[in-house]
C-alpha atoms as a PDB file:
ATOM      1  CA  UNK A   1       0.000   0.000   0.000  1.00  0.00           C
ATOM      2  CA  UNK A   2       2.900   1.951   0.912  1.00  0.00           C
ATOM      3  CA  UNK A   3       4.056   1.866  -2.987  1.00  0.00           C
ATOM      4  CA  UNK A   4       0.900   2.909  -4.169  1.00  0.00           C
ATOM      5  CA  UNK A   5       0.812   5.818  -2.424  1.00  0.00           C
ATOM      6  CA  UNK A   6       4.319   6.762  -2.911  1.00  0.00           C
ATOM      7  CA  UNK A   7       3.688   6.641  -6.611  1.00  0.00           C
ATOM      8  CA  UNK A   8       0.857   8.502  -6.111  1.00  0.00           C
ATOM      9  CA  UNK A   9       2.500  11.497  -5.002  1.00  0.00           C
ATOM     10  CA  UNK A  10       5.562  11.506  -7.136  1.00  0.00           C
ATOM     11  CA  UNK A  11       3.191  11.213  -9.786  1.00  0.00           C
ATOM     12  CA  UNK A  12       1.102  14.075  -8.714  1.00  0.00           C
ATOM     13  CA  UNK A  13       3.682  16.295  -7.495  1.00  0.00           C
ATOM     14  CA  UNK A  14       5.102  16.019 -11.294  1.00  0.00           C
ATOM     15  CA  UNK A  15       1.812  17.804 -12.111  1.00  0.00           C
ATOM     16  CA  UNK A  16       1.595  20.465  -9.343  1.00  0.00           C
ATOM     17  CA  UNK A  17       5.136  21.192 -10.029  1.00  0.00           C
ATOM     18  CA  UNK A  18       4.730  21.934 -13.798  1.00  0.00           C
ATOM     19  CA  UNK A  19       1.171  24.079 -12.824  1.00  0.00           C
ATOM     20  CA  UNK A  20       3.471  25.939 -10.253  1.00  0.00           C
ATOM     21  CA  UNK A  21       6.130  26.182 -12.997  1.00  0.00           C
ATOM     22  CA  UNK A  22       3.829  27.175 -15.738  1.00  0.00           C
ATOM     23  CA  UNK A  23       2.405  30.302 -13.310  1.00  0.00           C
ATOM     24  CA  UNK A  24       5.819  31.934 -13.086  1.00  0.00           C
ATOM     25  CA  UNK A  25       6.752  30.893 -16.910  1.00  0.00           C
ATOM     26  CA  UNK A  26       4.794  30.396 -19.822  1.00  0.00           C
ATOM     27  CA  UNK A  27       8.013  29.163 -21.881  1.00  0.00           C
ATOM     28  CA  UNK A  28       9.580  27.043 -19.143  1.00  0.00           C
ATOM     29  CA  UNK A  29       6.437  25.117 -17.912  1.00  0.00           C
ATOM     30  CA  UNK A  30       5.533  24.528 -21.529  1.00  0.00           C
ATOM     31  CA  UNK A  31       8.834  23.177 -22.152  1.00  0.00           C
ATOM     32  CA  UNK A  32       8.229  20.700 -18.787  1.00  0.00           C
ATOM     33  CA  UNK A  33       5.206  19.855 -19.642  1.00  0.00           C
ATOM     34  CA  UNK A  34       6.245  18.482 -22.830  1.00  0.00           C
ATOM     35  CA  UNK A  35       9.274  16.338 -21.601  1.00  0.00           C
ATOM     36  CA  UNK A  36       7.594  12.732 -21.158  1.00  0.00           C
ATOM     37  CA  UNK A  37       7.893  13.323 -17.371  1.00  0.00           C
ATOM     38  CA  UNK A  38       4.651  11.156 -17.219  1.00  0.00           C
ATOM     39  CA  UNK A  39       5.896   8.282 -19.588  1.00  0.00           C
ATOM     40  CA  UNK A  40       9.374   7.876 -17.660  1.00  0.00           C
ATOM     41  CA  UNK A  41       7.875   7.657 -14.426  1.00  0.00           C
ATOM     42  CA  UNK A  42       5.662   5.036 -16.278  1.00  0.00           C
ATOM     43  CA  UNK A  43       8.292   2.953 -17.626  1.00  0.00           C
ATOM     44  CA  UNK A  44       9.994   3.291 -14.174  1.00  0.00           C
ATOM     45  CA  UNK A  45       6.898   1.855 -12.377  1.00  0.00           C
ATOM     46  CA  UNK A  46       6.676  -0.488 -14.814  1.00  0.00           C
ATOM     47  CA  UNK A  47      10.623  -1.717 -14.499  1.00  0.00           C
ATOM     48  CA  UNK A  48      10.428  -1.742 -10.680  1.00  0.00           C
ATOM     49  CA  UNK A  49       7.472  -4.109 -10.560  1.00  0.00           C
ATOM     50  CA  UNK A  50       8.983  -6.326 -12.388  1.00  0.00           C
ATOM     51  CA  UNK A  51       6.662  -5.840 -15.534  1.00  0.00           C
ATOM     52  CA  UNK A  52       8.425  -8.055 -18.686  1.00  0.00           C
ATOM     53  CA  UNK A  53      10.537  -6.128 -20.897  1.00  0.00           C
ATOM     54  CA  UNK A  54       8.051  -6.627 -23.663  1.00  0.00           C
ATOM     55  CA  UNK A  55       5.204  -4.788 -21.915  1.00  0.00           C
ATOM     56  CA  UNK A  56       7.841  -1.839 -21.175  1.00  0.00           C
ATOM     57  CA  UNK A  57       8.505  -1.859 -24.803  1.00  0.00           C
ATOM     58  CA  UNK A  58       5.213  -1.924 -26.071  1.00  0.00           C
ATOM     59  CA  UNK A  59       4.423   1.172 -23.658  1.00  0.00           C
ATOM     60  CA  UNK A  60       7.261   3.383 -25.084  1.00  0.00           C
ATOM     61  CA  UNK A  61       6.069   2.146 -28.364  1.00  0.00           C
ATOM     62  CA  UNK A  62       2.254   3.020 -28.083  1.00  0.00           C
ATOM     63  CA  UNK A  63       2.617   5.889 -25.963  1.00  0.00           C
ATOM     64  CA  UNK A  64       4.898   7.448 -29.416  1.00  0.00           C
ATOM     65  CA  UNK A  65       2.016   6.714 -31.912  1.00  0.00           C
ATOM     66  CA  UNK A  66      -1.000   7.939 -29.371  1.00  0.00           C
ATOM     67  CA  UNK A  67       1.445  11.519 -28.734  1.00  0.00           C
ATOM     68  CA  UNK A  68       0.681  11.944 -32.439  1.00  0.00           C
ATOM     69  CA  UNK A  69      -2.920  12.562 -32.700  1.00  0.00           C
ATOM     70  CA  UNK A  70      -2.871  14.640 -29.814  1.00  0.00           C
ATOM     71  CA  UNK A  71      -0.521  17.170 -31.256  1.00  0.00           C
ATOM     72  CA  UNK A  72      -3.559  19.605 -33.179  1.00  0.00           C
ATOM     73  CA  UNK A  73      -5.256  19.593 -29.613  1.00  0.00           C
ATOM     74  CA  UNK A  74      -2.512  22.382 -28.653  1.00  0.00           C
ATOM     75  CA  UNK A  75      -2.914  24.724 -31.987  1.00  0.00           C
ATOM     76  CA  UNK A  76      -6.283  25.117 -31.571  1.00  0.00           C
ATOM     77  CA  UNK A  77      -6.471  25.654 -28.240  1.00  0.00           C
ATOM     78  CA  UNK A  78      -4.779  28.960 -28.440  1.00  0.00           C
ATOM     79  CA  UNK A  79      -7.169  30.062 -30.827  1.00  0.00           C
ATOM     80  CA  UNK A  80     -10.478  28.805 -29.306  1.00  0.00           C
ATOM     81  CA  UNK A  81      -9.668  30.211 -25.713  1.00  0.00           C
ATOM     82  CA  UNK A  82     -10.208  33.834 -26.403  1.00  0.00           C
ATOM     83  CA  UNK A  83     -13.417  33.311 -28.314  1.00  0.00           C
ATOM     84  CA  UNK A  84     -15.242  30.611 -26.707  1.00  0.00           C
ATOM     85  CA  UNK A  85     -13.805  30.439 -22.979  1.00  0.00           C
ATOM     86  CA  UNK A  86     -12.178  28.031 -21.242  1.00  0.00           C
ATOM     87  CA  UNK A  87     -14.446  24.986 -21.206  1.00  0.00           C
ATOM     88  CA  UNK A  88     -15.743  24.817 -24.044  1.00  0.00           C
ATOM     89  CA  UNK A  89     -12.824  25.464 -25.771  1.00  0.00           C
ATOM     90  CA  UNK A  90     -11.480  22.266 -23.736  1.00  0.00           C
ATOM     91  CA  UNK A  91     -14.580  20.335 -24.858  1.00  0.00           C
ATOM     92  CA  UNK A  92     -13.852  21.234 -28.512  1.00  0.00           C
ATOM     93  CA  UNK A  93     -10.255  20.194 -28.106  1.00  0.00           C
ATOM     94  CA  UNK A  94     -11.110  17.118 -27.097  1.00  0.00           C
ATOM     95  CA  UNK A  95     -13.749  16.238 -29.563  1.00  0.00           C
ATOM     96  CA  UNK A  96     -11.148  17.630 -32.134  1.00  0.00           C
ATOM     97  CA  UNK A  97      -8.475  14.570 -30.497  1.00  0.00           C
ATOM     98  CA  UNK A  98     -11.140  11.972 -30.252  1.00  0.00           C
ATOM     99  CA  UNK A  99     -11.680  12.793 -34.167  1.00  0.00           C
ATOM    100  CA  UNK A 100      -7.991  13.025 -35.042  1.00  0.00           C
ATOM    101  CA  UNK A 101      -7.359   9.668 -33.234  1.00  0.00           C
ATOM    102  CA  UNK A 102      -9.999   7.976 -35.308  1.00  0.00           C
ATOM    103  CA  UNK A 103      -8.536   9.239 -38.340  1.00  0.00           C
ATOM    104  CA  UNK A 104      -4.849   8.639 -37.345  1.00  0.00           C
ATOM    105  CA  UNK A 105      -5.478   5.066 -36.203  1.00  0.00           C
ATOM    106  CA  UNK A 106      -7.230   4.094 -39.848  1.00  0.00           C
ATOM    107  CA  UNK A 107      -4.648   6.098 -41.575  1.00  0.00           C
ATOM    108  CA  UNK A 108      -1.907   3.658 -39.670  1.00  0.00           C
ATOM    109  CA  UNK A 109      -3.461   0.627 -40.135  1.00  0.00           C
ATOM    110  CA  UNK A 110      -2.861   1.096 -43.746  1.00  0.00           C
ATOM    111  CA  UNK A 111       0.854   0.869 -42.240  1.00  0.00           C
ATOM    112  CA  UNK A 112       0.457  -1.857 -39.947  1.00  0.00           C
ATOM    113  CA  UNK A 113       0.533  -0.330 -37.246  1.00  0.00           C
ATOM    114  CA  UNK A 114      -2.498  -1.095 -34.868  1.00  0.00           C
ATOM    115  CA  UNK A 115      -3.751   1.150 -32.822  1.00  0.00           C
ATOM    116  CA  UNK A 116      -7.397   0.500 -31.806  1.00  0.00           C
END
């Protein structure tokens, strides 16, 4: 239980550090935010419970294809916040990912490359 909980703060802490960052920096907490902070302390968790190397593999490998889709989420963002607010602007963004997802994971499949 101990473990759990430990992870659960590291884990967190990552993300009030980067909010805490991001207030005093727009630059510098963007640039945090998009190291794979979250992913490394993934595959760490993952290594130190003794997950096989194939499943620790197959994270890094997933997590690189799923980043992709996710990517027009940020550029429209900027654009939608002033006009429509904050919420629904997230709502759009996420509808907008959901689609772009979709489209990416047919587009890949053409490849080989499974995703869904």
């Amino acid at each position: 239980m101990a473990w759990i909980i430990t992870k659960y703060l590291l884990t967190a802490g990552m993300v009030v550090l980067i909010s805490e960052v991001a207030k005093r920096s727009d630059k510098l907490g963007g640039f945090i935010a998009a190291l794979p902070l979250m992913t490394l302390l993934t595959l760490v968790w993952l290594y130190i419970e003794n997950q096989p190397e194939e499943k620790i593999a197959n994270h890094a490998y997933y997590t690189f294809w799923y980043v992709i889709p996710t990517l027009p989420m940020f550029l429209i963002f900027p654009s939608l916040l002033p006009r429509l607010g904050f919420w629904l602007s997230i709502v759009i963004c996420l509808l907008v990912t959901v689609v772009c997802f979709g489209l990416f994971a047919l587009l890949m499949k053409n490849f080989g490359v499974e995703l869904l």
